[in-house]
PDB file of N, CA and C in Angstrom:
ATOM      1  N   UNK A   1    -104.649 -24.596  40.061  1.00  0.00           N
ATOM      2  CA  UNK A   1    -104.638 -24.825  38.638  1.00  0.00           C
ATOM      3  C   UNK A   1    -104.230 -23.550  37.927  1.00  0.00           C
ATOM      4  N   UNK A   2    -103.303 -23.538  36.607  1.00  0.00           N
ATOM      5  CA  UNK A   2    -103.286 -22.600  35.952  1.00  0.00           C
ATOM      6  C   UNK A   2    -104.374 -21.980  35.111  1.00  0.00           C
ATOM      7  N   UNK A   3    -104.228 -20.922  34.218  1.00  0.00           N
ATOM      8  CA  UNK A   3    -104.664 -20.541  32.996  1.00  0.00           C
ATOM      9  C   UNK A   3    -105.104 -21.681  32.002  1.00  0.00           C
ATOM     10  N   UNK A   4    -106.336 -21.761  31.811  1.00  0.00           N
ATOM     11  CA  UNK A   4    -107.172 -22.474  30.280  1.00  0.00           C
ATOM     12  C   UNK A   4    -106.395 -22.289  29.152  1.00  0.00           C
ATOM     13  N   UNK A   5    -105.392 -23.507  28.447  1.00  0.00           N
ATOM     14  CA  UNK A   5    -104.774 -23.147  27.017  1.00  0.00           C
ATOM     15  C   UNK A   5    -106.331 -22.677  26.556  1.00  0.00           C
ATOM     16  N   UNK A   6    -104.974 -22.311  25.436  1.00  0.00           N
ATOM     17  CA  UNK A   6    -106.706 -21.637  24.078  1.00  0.00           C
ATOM     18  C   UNK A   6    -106.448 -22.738  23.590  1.00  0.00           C
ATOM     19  N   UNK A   7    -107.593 -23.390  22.540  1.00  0.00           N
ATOM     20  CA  UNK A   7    -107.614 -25.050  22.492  1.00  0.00           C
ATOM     21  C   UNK A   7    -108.500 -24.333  21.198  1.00  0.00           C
ATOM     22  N   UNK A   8    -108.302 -25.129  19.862  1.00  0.00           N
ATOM     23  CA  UNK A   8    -109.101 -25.379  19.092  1.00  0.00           C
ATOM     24  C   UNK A   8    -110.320 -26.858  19.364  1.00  0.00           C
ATOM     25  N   UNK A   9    -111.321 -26.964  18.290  1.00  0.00           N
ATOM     26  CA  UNK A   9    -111.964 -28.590  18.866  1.00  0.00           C
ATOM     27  C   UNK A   9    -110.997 -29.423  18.137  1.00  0.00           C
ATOM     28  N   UNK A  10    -110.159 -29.211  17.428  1.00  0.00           N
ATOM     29  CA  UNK A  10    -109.555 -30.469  17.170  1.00  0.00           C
ATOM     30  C   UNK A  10    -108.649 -30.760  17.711  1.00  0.00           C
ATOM     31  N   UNK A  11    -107.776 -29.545  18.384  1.00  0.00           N
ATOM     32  CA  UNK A  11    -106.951 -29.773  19.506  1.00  0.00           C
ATOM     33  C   UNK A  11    -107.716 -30.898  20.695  1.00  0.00           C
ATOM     34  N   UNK A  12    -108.825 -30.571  21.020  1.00  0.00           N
ATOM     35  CA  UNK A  12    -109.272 -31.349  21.967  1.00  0.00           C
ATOM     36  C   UNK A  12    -109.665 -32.565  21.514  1.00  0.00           C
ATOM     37  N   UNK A  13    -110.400 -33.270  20.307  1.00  0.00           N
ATOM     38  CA  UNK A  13    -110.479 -34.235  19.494  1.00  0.00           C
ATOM     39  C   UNK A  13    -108.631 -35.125  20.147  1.00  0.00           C
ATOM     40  N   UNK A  14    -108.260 -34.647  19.808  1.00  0.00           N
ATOM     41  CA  UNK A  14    -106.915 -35.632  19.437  1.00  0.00           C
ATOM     42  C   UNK A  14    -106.398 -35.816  20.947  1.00  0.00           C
ATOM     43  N   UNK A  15    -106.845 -34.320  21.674  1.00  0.00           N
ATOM     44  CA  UNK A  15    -105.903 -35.094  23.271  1.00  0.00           C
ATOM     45  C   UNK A  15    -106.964 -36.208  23.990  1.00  0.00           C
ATOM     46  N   UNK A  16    -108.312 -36.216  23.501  1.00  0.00           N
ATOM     47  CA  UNK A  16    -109.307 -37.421  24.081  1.00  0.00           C
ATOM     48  C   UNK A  16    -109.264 -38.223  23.420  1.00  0.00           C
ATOM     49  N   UNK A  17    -108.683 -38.486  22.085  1.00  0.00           N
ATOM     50  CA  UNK A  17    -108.313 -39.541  21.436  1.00  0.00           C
ATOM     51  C   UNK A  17    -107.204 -40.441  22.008  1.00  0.00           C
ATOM     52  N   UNK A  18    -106.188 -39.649  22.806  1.00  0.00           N
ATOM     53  CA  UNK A  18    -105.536 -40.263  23.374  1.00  0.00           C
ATOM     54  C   UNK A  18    -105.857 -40.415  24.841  1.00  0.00           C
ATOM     55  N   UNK A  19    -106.913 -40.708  25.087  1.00  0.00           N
ATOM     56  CA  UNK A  19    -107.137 -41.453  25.956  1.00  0.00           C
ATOM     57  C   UNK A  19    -108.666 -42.338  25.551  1.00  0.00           C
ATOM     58  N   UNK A  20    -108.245 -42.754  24.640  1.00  0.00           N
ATOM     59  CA  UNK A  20    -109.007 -43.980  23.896  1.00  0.00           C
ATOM     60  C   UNK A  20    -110.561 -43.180  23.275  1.00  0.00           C
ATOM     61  N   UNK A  21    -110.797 -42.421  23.093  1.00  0.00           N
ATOM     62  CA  UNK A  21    -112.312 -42.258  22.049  1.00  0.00           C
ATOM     63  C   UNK A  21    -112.190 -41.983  20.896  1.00  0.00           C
ATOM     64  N   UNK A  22    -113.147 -42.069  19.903  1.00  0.00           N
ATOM     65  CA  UNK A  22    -113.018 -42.223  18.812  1.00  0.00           C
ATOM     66  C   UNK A  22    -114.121 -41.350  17.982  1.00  0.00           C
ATOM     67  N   UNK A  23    -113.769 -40.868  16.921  1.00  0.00           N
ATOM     68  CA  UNK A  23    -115.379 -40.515  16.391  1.00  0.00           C
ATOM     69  C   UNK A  23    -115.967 -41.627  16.098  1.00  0.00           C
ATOM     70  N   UNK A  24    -117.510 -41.599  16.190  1.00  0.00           N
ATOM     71  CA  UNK A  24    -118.432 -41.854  16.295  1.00  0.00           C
ATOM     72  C   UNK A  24    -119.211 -41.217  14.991  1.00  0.00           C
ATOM     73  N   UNK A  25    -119.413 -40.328  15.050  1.00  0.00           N
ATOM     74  CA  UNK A  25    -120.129 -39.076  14.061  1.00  0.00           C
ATOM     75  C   UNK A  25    -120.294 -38.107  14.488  1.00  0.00           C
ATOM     76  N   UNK A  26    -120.669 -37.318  13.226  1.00  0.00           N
ATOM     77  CA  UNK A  26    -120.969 -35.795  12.833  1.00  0.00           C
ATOM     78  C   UNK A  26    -121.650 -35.123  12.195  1.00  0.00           C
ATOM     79  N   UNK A  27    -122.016 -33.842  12.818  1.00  0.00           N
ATOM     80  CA  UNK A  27    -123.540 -33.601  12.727  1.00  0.00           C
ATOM     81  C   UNK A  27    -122.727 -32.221  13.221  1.00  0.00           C
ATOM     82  N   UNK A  28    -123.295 -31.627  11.224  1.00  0.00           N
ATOM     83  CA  UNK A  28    -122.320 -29.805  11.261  1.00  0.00           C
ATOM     84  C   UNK A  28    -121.133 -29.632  11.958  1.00  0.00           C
ATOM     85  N   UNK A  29    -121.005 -28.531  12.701  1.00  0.00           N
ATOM     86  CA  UNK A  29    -119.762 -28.326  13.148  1.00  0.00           C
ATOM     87  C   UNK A  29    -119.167 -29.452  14.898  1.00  0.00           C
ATOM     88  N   UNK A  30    -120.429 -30.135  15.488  1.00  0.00           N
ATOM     89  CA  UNK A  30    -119.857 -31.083  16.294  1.00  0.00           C
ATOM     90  C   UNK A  30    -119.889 -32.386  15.980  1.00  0.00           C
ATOM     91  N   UNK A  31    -118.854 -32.797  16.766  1.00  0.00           N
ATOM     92  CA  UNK A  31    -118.222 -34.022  16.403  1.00  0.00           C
ATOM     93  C   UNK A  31    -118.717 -35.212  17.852  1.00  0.00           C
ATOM     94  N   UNK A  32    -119.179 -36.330  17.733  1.00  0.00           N
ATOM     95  CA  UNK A  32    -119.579 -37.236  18.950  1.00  0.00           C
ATOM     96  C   UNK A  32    -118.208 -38.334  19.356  1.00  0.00           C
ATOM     97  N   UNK A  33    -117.410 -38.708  20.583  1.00  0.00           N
ATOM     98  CA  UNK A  33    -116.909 -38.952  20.423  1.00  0.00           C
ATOM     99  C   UNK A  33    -117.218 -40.248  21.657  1.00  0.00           C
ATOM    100  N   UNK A  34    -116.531 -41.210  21.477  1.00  0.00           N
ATOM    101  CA  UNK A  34    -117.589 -42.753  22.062  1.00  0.00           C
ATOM    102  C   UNK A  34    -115.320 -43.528  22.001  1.00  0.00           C
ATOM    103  N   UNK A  35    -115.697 -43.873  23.710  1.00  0.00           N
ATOM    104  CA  UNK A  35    -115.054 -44.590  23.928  1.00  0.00           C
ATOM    105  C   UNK A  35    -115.832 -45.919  25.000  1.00  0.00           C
ATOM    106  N   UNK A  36    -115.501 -47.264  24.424  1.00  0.00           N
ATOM    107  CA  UNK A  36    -115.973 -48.506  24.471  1.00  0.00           C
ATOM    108  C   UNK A  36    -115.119 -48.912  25.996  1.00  0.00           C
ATOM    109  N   UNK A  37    -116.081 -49.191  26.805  1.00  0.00           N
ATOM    110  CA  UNK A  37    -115.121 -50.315  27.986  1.00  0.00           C
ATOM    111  C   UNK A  37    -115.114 -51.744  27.762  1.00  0.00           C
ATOM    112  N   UNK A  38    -114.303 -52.359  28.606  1.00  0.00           N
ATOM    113  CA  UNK A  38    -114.595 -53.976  28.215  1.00  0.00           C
ATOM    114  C   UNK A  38    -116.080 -53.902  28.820  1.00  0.00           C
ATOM    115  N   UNK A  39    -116.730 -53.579  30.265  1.00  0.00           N
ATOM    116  CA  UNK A  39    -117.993 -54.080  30.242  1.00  0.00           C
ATOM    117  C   UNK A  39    -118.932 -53.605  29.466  1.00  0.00           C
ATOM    118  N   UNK A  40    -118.687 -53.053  28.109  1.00  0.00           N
ATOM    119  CA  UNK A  40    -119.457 -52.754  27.181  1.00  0.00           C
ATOM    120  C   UNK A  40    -120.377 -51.477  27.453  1.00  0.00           C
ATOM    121  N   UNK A  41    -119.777 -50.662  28.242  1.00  0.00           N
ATOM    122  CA  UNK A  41    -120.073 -49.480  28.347  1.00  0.00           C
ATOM    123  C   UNK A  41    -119.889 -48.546  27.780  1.00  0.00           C
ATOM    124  N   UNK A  42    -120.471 -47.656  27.474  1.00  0.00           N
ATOM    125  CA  UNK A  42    -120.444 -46.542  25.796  1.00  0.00           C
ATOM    126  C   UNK A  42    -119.905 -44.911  26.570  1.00  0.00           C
ATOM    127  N   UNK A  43    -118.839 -45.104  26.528  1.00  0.00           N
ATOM    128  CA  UNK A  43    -118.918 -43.318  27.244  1.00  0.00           C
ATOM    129  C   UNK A  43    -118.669 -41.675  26.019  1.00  0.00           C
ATOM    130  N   UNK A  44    -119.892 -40.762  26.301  1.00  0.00           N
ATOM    131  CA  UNK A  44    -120.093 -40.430  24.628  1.00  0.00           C
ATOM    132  C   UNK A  44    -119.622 -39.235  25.257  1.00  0.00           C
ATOM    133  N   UNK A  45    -118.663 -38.486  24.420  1.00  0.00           N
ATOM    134  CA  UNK A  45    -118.496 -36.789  24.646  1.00  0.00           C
ATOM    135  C   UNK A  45    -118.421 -36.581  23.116  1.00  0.00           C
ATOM    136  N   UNK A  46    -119.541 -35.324  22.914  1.00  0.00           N
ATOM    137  CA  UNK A  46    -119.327 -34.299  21.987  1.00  0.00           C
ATOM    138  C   UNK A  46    -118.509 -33.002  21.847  1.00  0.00           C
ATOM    139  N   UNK A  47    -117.948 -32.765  20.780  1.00  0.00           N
ATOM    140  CA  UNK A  47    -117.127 -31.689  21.197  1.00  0.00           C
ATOM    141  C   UNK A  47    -117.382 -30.592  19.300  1.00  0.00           C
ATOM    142  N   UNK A  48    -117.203 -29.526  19.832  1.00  0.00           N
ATOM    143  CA  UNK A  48    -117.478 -28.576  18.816  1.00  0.00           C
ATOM    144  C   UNK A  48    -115.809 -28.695  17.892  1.00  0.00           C
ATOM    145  N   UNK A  49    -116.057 -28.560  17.053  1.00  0.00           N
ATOM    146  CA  UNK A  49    -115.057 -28.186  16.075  1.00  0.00           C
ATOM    147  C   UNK A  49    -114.781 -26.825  15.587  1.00  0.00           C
ATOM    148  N   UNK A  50    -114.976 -25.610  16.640  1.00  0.00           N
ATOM    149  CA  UNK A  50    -114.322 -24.227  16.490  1.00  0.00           C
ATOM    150  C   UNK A  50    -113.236 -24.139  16.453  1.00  0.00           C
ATOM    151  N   UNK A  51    -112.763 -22.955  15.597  1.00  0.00           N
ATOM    152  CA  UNK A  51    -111.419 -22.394  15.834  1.00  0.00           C
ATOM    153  C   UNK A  51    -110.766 -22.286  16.966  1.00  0.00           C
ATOM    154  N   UNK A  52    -111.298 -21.911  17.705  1.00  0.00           N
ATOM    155  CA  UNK A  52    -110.883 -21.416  19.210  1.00  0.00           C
ATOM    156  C   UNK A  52    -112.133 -21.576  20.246  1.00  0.00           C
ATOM    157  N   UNK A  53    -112.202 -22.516  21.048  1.00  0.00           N
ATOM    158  CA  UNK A  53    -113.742 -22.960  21.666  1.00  0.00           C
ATOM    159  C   UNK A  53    -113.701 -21.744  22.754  1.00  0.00           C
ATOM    160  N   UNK A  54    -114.697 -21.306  23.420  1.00  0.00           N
ATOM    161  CA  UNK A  54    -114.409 -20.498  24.286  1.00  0.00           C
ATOM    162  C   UNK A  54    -113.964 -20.810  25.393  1.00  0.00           C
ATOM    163  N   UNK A  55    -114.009 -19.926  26.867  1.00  0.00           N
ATOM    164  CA  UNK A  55    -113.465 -20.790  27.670  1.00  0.00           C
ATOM    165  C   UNK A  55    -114.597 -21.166  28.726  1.00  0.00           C
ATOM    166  N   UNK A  56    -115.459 -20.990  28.471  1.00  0.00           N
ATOM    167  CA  UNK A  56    -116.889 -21.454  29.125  1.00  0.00           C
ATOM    168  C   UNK A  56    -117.108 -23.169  28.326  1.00  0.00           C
ATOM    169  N   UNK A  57    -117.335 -23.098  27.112  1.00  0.00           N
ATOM    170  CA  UNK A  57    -116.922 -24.614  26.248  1.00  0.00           C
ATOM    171  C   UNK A  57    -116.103 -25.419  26.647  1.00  0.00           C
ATOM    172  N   UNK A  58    -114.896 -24.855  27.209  1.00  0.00           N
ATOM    173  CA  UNK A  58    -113.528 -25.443  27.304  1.00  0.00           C
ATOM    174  C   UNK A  58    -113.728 -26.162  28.362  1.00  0.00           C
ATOM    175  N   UNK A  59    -114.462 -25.104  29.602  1.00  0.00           N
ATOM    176  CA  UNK A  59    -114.806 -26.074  30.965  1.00  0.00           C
ATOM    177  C   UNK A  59    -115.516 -27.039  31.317  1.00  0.00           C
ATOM    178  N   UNK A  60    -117.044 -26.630  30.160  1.00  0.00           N
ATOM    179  CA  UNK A  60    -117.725 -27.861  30.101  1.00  0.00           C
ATOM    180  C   UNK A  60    -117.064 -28.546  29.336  1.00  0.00           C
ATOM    181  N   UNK A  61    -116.508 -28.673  28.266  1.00  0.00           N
ATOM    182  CA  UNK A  61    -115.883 -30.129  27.954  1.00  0.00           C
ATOM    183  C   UNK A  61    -115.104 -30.907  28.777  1.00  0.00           C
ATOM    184  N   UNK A  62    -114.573 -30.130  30.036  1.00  0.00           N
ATOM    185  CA  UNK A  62    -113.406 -30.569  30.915  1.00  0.00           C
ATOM    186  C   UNK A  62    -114.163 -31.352  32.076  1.00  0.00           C
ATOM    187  N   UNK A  63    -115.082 -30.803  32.167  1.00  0.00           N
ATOM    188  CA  UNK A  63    -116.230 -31.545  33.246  1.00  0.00           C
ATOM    189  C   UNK A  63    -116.785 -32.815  32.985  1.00  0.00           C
ATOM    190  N   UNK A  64    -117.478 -32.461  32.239  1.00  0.00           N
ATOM    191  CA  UNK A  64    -117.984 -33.961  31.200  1.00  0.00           C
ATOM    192  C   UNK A  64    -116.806 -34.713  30.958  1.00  0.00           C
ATOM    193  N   UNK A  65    -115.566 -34.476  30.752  1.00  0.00           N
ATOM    194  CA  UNK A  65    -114.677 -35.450  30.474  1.00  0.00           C
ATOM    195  C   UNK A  65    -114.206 -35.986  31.796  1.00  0.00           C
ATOM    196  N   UNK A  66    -114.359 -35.455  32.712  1.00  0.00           N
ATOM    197  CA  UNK A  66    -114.023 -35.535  34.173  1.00  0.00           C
ATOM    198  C   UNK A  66    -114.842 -37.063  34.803  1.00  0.00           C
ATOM    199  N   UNK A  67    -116.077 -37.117  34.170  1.00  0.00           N
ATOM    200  CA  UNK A  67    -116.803 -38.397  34.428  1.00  0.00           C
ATOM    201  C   UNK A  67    -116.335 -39.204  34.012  1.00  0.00           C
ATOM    202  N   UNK A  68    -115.575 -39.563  33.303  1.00  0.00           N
ATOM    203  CA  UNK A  68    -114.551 -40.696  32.648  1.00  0.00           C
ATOM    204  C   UNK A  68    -113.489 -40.258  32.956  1.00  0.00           C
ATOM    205  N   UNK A  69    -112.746 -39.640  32.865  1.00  0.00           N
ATOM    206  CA  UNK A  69    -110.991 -39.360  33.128  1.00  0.00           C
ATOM    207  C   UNK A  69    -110.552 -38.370  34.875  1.00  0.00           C
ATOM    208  N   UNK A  70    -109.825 -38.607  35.098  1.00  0.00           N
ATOM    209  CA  UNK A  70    -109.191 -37.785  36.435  1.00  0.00           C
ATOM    210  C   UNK A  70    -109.032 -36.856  35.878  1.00  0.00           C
ATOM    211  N   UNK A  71    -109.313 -36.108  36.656  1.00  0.00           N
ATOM    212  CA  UNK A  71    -108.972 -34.346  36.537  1.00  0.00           C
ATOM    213  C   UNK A  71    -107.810 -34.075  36.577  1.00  0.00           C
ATOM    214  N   UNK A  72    -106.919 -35.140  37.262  1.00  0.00           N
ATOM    215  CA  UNK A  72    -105.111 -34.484  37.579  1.00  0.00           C
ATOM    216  C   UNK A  72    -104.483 -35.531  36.033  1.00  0.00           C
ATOM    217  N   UNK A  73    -105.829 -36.208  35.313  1.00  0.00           N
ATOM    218  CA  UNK A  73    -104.860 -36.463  33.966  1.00  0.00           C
ATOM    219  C   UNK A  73    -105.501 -35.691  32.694  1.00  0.00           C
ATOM    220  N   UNK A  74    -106.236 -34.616  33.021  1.00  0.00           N
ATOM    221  CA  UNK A  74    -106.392 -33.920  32.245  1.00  0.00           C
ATOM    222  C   UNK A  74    -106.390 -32.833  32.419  1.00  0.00           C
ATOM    223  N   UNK A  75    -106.079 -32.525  33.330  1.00  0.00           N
ATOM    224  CA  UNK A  75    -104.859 -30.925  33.785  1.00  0.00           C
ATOM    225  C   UNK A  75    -103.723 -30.943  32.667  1.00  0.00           C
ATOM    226  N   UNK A  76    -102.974 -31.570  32.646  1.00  0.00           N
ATOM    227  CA  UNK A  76    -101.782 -31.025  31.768  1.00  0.00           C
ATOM    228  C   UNK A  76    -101.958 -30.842  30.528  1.00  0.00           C
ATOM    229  N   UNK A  77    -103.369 -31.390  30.148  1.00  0.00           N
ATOM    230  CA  UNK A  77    -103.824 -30.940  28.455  1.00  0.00           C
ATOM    231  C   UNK A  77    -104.196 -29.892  28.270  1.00  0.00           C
ATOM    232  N   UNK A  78    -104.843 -29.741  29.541  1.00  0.00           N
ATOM    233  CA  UNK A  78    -106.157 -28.206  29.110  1.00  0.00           C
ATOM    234  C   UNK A  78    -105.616 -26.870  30.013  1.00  0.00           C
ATOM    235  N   UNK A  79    -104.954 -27.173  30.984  1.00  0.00           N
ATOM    236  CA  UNK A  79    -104.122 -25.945  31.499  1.00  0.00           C
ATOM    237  C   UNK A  79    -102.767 -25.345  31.432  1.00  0.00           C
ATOM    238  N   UNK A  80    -102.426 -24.414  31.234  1.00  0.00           N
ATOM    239  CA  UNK A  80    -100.660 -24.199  31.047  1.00  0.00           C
ATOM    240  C   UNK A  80    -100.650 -23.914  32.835  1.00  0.00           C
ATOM    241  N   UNK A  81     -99.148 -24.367  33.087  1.00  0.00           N
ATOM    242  CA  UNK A  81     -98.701 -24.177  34.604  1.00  0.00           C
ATOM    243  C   UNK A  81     -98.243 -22.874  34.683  1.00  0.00           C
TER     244      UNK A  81
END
């Protein structure tokens, strides 16, 4: 794997948006984000809305997103080659 882009949270907001979640709500600077399956399963990631998340943030968001999404389809968002 390469280098961690630097990622704002809304950078990351919009690339998990495209893969179907949605806000949910917000509460100060994080944002909850809830994508629906057909078997009516709720899958929830929160994500901070910093300027620049760190890159300790960056990984746990990448992990946690990892329980719902493949890691080799969310490599090309969050790493430069």
């Amino acid at each position: 794997m390469g280098k961690l882009k630097v990622l704002a949270g809304r950078d990351v907001v919009g690339i998990l948006s495209g893969f179907g979640f949605h806000m949910a709500s917000q509460k100060g600077s994080h944002i909850k984000l809830v994508r629906l399956l057909d078997s009516g399963e709720r899958q929830i990631l929160t994500i901070p809305l910093h300027n620049e998340l760190d890159r300790g943030t960056l990984k746990a968001i990448i992990r946690q997103a990892s329980r719902y999404i493949s890691e080799e389809m969310l490599k090309s968002h969050f790493y430069e080659e």
